[in-house]
N, C-alpha and C. Protein backbone atom coordinates (compact mmCIF):
# COMPACT_ATOMS: atom_id res chain seq x y z
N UNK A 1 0.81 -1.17 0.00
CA UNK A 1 0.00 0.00 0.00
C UNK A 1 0.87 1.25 0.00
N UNK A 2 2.19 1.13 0.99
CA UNK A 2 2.93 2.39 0.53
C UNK A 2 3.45 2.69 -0.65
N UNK A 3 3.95 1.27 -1.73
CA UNK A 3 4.26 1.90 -2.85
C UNK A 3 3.25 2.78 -3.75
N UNK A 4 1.69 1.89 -3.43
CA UNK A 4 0.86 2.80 -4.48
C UNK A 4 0.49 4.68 -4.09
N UNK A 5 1.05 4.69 -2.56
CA UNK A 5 0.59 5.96 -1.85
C UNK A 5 1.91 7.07 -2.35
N UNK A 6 3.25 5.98 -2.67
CA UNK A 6 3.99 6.79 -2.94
C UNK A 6 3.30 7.31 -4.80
N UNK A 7 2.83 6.80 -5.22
CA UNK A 7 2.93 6.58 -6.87
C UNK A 7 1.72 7.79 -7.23
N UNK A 8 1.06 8.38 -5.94
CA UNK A 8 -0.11 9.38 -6.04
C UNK A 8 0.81 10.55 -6.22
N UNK A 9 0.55 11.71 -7.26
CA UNK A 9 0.96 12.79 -7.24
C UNK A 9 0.77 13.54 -6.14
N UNK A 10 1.60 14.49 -6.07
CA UNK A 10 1.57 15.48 -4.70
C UNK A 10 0.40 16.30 -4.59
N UNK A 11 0.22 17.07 -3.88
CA UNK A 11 -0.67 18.10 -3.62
C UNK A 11 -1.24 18.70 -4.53
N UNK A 12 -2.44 19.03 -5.07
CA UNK A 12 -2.71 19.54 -5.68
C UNK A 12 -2.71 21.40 -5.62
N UNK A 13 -2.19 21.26 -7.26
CA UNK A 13 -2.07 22.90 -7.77
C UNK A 13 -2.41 23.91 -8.50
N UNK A 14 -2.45 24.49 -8.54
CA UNK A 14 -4.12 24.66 -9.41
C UNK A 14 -3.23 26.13 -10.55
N UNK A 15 -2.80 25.63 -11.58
CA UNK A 15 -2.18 26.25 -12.29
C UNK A 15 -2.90 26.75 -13.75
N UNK A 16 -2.64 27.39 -14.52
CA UNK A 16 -3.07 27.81 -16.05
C UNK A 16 -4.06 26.15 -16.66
N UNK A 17 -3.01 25.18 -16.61
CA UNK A 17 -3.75 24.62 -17.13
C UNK A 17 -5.20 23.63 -16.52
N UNK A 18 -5.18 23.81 -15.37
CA UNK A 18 -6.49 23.41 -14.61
C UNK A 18 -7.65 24.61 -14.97
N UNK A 19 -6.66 25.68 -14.77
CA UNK A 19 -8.15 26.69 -15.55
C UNK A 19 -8.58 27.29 -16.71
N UNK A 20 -7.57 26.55 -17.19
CA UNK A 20 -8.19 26.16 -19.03
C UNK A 20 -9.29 25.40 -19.31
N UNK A 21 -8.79 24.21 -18.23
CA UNK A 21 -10.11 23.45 -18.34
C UNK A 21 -11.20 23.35 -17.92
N UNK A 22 -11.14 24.15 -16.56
CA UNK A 22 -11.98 24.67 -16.38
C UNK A 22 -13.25 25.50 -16.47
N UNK A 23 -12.65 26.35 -17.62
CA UNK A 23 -13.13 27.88 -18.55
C UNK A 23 -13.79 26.49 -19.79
N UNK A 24 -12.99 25.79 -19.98
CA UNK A 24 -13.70 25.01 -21.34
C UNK A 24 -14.87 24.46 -21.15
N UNK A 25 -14.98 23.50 -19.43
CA UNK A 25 -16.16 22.80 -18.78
C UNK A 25 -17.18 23.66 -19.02
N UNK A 26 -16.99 25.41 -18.30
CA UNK A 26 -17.92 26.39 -17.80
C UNK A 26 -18.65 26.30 -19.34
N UNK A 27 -17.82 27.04 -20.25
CA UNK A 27 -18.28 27.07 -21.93
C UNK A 27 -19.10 26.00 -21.91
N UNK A 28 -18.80 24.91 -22.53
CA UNK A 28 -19.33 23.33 -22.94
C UNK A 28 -20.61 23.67 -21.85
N UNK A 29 -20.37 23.54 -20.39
CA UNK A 29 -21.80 23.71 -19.68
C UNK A 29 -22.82 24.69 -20.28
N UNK A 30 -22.48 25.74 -20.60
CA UNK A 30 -23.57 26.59 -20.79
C UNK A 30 -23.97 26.43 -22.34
N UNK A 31 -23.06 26.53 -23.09
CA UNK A 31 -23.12 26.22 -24.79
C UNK A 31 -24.45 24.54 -24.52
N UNK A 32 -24.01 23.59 -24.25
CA UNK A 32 -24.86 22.61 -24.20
C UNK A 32 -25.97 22.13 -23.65
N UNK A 33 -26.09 23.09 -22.12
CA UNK A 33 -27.32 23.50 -21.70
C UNK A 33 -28.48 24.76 -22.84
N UNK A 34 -27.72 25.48 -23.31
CA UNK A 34 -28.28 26.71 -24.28
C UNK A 34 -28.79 26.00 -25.23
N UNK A 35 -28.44 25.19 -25.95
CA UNK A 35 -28.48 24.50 -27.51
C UNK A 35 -29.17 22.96 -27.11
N UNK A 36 -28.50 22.40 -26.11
CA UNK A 36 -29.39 21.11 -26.02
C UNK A 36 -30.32 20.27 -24.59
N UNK A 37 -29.41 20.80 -23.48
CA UNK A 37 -30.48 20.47 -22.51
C UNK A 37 -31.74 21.52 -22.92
N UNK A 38 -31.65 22.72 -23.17
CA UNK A 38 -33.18 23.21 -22.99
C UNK A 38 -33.88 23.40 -24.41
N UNK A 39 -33.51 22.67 -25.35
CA UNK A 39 -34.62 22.08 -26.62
C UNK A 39 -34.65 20.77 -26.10
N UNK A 40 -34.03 20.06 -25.42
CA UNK A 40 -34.29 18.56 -25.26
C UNK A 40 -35.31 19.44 -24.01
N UNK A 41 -35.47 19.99 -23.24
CA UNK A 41 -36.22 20.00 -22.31
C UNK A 41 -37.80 20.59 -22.88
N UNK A 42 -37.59 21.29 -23.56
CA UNK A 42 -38.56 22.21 -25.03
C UNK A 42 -39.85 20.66 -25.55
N UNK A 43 -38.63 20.17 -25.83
CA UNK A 43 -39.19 18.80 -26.71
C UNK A 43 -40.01 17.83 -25.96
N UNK A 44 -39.37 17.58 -24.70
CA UNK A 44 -39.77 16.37 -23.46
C UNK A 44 -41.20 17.47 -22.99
N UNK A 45 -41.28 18.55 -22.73
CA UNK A 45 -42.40 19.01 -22.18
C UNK A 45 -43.80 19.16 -23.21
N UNK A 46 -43.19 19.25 -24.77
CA UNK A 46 -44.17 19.63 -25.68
C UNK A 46 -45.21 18.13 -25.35
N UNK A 47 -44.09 16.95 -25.55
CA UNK A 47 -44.20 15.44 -25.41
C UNK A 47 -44.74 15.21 -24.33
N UNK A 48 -44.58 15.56 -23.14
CA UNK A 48 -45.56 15.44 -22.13
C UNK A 48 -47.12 16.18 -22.32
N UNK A 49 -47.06 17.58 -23.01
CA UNK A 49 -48.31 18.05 -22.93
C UNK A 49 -48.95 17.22 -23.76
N UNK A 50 -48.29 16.48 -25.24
CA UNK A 50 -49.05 15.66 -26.11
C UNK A 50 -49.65 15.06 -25.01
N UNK A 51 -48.81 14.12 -24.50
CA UNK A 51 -49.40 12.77 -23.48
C UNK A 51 -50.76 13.11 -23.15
N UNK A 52 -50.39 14.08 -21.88
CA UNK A 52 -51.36 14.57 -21.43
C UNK A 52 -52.84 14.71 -22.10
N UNK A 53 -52.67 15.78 -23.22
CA UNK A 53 -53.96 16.12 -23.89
C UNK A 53 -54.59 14.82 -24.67
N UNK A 54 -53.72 13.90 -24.86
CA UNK A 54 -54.30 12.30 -25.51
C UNK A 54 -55.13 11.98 -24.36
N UNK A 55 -54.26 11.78 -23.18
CA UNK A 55 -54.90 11.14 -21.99
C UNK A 55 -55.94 11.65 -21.68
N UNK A 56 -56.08 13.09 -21.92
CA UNK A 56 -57.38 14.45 -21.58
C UNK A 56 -58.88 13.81 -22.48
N UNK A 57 -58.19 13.18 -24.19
CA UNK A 57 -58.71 13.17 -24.76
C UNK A 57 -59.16 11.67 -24.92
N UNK A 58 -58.99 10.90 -24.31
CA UNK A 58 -59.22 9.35 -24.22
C UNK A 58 -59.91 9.49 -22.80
N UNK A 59 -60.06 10.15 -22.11
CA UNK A 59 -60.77 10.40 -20.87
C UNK A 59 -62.32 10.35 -21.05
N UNK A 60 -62.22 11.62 -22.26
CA UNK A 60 -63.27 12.51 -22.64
C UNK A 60 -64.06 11.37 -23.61
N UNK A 61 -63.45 10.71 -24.50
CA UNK A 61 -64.36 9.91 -25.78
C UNK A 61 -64.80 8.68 -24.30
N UNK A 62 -63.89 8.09 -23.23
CA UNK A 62 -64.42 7.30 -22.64
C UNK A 62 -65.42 7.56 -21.44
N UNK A 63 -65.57 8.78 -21.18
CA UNK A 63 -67.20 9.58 -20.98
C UNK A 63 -68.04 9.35 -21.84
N UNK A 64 -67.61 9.95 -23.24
CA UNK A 64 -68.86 9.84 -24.38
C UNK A 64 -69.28 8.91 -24.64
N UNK A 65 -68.09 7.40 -24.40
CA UNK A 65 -68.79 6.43 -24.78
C UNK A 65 -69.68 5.71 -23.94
N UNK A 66 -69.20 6.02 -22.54
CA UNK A 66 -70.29 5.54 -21.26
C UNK A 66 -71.91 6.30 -21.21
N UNK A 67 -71.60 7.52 -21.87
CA UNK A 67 -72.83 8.27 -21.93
C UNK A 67 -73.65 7.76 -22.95
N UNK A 68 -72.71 7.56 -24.54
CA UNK A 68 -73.63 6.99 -25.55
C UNK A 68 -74.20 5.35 -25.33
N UNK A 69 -73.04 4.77 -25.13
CA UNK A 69 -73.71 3.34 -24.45
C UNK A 69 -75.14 3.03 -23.57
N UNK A 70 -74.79 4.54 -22.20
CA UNK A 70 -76.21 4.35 -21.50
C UNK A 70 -77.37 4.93 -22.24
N UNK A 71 -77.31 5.83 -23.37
CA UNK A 71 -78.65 6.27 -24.04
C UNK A 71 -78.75 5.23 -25.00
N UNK A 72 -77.65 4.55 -25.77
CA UNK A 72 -78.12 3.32 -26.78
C UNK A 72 -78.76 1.82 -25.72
N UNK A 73 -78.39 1.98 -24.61
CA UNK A 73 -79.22 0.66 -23.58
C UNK A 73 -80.41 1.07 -23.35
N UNK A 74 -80.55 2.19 -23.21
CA UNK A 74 -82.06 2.76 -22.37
C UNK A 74 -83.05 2.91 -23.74
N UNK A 75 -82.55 3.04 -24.90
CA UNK A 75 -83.33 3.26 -26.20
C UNK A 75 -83.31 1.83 -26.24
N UNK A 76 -82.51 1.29 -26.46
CA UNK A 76 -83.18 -0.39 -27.08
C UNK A 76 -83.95 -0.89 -25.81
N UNK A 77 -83.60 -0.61 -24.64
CA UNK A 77 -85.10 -1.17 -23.56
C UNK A 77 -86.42 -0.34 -23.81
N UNK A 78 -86.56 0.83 -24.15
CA UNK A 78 -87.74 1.61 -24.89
C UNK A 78 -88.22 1.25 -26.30
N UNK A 79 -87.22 0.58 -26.73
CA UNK A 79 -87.85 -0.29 -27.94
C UNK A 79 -88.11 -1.53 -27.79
N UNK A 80 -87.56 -1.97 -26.96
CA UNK A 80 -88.23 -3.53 -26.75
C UNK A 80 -89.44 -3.84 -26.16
N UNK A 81 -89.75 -2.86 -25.44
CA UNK A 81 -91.04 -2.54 -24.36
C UNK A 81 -91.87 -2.28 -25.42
N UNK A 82 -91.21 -1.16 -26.42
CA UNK A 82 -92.27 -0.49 -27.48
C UNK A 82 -93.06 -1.57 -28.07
N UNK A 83 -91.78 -2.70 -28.78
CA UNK A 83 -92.26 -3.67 -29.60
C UNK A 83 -93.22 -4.69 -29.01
N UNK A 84 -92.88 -4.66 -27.65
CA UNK A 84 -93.84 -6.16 -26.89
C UNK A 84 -95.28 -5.26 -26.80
N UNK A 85 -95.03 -3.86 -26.66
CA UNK A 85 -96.59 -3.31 -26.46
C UNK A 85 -97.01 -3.66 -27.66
N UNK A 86 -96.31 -3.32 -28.69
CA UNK A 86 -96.97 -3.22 -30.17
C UNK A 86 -97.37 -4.67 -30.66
N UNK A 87 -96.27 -5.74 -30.47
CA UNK A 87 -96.78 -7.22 -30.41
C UNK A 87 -98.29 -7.69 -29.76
N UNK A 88 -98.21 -7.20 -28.41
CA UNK A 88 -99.55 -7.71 -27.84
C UNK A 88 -100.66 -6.97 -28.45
N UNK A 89 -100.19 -5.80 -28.42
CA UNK A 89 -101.92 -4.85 -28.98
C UNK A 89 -102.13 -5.72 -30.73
N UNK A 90 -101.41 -5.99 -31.37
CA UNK A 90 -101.71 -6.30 -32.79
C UNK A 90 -101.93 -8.24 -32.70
N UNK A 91 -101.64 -8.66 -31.20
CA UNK A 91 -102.02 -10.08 -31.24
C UNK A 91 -103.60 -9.67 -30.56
N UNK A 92 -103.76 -8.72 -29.91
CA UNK A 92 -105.12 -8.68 -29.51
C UNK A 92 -106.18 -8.14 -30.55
N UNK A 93 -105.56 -7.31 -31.42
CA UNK A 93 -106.61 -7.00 -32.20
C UNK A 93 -106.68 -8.37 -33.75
N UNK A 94 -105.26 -8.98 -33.79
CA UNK A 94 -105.71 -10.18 -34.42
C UNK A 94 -106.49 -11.52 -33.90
N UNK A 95 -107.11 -11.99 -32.63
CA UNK A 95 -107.88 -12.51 -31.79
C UNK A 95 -108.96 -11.80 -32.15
N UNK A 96 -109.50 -10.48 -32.16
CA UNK A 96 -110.73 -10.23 -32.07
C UNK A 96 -110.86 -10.23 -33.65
N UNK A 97 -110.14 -9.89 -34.39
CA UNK A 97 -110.56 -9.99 -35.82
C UNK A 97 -110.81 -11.44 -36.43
N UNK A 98 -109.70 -12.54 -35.49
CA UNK A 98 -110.36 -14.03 -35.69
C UNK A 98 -111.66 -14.51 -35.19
N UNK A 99 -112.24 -13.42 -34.14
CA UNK A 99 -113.18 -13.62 -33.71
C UNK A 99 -114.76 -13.39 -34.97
N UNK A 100 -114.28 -12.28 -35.24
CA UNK A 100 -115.49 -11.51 -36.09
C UNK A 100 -115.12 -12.48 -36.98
N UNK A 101 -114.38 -12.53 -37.82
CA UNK A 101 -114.30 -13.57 -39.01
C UNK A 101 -114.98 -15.06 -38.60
N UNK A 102 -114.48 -15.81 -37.22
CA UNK A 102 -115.16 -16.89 -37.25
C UNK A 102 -116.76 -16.53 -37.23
N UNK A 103 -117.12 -15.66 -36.03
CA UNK A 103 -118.66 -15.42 -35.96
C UNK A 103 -119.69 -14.97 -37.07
N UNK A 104 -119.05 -14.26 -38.31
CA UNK A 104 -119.29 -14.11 -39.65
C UNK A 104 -119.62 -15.35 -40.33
N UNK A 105 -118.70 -16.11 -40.32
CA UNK A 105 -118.50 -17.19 -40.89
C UNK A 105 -119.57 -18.60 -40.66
N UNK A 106 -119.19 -18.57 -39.09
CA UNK A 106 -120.53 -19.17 -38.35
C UNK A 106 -121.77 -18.68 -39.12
N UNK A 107 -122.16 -17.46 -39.20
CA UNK A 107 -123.11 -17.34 -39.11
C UNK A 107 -123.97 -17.40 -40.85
N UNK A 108 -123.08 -16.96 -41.39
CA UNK A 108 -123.07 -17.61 -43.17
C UNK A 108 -122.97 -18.74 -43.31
N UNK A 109 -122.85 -19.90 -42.54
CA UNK A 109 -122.67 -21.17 -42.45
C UNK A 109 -124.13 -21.46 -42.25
N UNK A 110 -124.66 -21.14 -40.59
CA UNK A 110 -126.20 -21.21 -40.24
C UNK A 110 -127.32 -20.52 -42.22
N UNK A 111 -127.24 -19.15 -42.53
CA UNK A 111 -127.77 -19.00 -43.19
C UNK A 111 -127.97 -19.58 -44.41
N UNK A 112 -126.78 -20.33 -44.86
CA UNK A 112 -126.32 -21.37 -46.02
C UNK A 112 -127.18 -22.71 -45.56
N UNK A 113 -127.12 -23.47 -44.10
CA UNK A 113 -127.71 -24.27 -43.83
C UNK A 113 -129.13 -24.20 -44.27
N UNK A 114 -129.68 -22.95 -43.29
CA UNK A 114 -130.48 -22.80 -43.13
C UNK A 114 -131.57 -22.88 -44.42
N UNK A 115 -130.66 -22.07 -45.80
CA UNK A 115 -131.28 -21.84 -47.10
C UNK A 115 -131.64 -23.23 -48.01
N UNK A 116 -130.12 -24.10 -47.59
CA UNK A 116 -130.10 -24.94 -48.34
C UNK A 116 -131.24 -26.02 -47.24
N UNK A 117 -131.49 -25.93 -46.36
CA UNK A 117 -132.82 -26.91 -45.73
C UNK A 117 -134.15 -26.70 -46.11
N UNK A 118 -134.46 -25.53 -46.30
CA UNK A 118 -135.48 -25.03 -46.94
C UNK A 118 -135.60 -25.19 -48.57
N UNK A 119 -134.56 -24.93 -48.92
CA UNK A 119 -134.34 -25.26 -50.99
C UNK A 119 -134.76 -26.74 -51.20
N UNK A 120 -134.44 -27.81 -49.97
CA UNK A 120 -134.04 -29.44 -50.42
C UNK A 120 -135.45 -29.41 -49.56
N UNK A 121 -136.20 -28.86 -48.55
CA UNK A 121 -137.83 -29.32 -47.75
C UNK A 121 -138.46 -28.43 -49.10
N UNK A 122 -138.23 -27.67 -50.35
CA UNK A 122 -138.92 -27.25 -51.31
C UNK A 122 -139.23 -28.14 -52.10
N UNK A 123 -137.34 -29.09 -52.22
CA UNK A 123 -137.58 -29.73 -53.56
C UNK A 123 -138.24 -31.07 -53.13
N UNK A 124 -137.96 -31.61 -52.03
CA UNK A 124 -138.89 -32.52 -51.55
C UNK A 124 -140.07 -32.42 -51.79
N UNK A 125 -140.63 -31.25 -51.15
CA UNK A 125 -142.47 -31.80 -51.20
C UNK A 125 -142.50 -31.73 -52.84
N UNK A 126 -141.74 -30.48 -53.74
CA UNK A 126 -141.95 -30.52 -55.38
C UNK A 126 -141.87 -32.13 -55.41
N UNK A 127 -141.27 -32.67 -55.38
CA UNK A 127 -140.94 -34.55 -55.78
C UNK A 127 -141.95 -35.59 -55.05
N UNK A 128 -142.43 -35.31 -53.80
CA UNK A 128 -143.06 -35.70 -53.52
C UNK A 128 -144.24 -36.07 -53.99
N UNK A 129 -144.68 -34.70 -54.02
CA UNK A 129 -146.14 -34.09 -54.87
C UNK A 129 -145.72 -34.60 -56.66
N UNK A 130 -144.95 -34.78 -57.07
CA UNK A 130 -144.58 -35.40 -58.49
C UNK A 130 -144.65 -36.63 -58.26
N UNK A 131 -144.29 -37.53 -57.21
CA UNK A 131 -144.11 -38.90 -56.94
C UNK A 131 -145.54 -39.46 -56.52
N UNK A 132 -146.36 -38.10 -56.21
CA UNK A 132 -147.66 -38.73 -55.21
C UNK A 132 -148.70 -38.63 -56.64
N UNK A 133 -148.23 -37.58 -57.55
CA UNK A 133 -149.46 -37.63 -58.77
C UNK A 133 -148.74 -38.71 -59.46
N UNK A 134 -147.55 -39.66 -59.46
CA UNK A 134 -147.01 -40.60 -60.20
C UNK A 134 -147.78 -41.82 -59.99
N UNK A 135 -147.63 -41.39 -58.54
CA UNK A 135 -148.16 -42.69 -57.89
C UNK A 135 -150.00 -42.77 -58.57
N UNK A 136 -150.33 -41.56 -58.47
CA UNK A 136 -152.09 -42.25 -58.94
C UNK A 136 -151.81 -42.38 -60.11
N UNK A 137 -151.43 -41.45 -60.50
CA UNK A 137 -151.21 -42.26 -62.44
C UNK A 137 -151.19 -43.33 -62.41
N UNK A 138 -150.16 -44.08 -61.81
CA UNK A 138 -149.46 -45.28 -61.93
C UNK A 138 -151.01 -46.18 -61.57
N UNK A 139 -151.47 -46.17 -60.19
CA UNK A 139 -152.51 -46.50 -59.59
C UNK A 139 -153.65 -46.72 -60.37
N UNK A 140 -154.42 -45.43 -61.45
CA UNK A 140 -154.75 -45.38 -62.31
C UNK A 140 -155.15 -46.26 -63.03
N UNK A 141 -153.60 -46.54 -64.24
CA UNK A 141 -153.27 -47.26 -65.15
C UNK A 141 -153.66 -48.82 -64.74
N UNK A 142 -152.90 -49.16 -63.65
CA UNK A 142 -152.80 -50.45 -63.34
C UNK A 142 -154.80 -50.87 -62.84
N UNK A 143 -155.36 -50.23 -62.44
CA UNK A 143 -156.72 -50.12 -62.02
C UNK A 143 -157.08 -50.52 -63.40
N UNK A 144 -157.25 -49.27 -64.38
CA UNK A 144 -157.93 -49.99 -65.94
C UNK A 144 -157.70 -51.15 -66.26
N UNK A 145 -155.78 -51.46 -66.10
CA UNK A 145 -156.10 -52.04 -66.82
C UNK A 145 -156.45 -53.60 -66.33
N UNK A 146 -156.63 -53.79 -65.06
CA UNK A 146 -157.25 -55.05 -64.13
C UNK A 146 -158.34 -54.89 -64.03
N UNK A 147 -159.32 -54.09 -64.32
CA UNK A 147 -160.77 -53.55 -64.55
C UNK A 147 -161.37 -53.71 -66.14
N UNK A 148 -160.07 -53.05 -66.82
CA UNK A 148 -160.42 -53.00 -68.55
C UNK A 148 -161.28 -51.93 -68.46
N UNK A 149 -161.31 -50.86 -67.93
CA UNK A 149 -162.45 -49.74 -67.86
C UNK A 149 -161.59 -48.33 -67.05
N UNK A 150 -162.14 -47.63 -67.26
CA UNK A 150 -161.38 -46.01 -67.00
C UNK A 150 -162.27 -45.60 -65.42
N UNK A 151 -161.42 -45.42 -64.32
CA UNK A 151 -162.05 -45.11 -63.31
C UNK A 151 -162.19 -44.08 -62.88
N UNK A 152 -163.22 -43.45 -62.53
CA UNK A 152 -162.86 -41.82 -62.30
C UNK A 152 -163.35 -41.55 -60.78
């Protein structure tokens, strides 16, 4: 250890050329603070305000989108409500319109019955009354001619 303590230069002295270099540090400090720490600092702050105003602005659309989301949920539950009202009222008024149609129908059915019972108790007694003057004809005929004489 003493040789390396001897091998340290002596005392320090502070001569021309320590404050050459000195004067050069001071320069270089201020020249490179002037020209590049404070545009690099210019630059890093512009870059932070970007950040910032993104972050300001991704804040803001993720408000708008919580806001538009809750008016697009609350509109499609006002339309779904809308549609089930509108479903039931148009299944109720198609029930009562199956109603009138069957009871229509029914009832043109009865009058059709009804016409055609009366048309066929028309054509009956007509056939009847044709079958009943057939019958004396017939009666008639067969009378002469087991008689051989015209009966009146």
């Amino acid at each position: 250890m003493e040789q390396f303590m001897l091998t340290l230069p002596g005392p320090m002295r502070i001569n021309s050329t320590f404050l050459f270099v000195l004067a050069v540090f001071i320069v270089l400090f201020v020249l490179l603070k002037r020209f590049y720490v404070d545009s690099y600092s210019d630059v890093m702050e512009k870059r932070q305000d970007i950040i910032e105003g993104a972050e300001r602005k991704l804040k803001d659309v993720e408000a708008l989108y919580v806001e538009k989301l809750a008016f697009f949920e609350s509109e499609l539950k006002n339309a779904r409500m809308n549609a089930n009202a509108l479903r039931e009222r148009l299944v109720g008024e198609a029930l009562k319109e199956r109603e009138t149609v069957v009871s229509r129908a029914r009832a043109s059915a009865r009058e059709q019955k009804a016409r055609m019972e009366k048309e066929t108790m028309e054509v009956i007694e007509t056939e009847k009354a044709a079958a009943g003057a057939f019958v004396n004809n017939l009666a008639e005929q067969i009378a002469e001619s087991l008689v051989g004489r015209k009966i009146s």
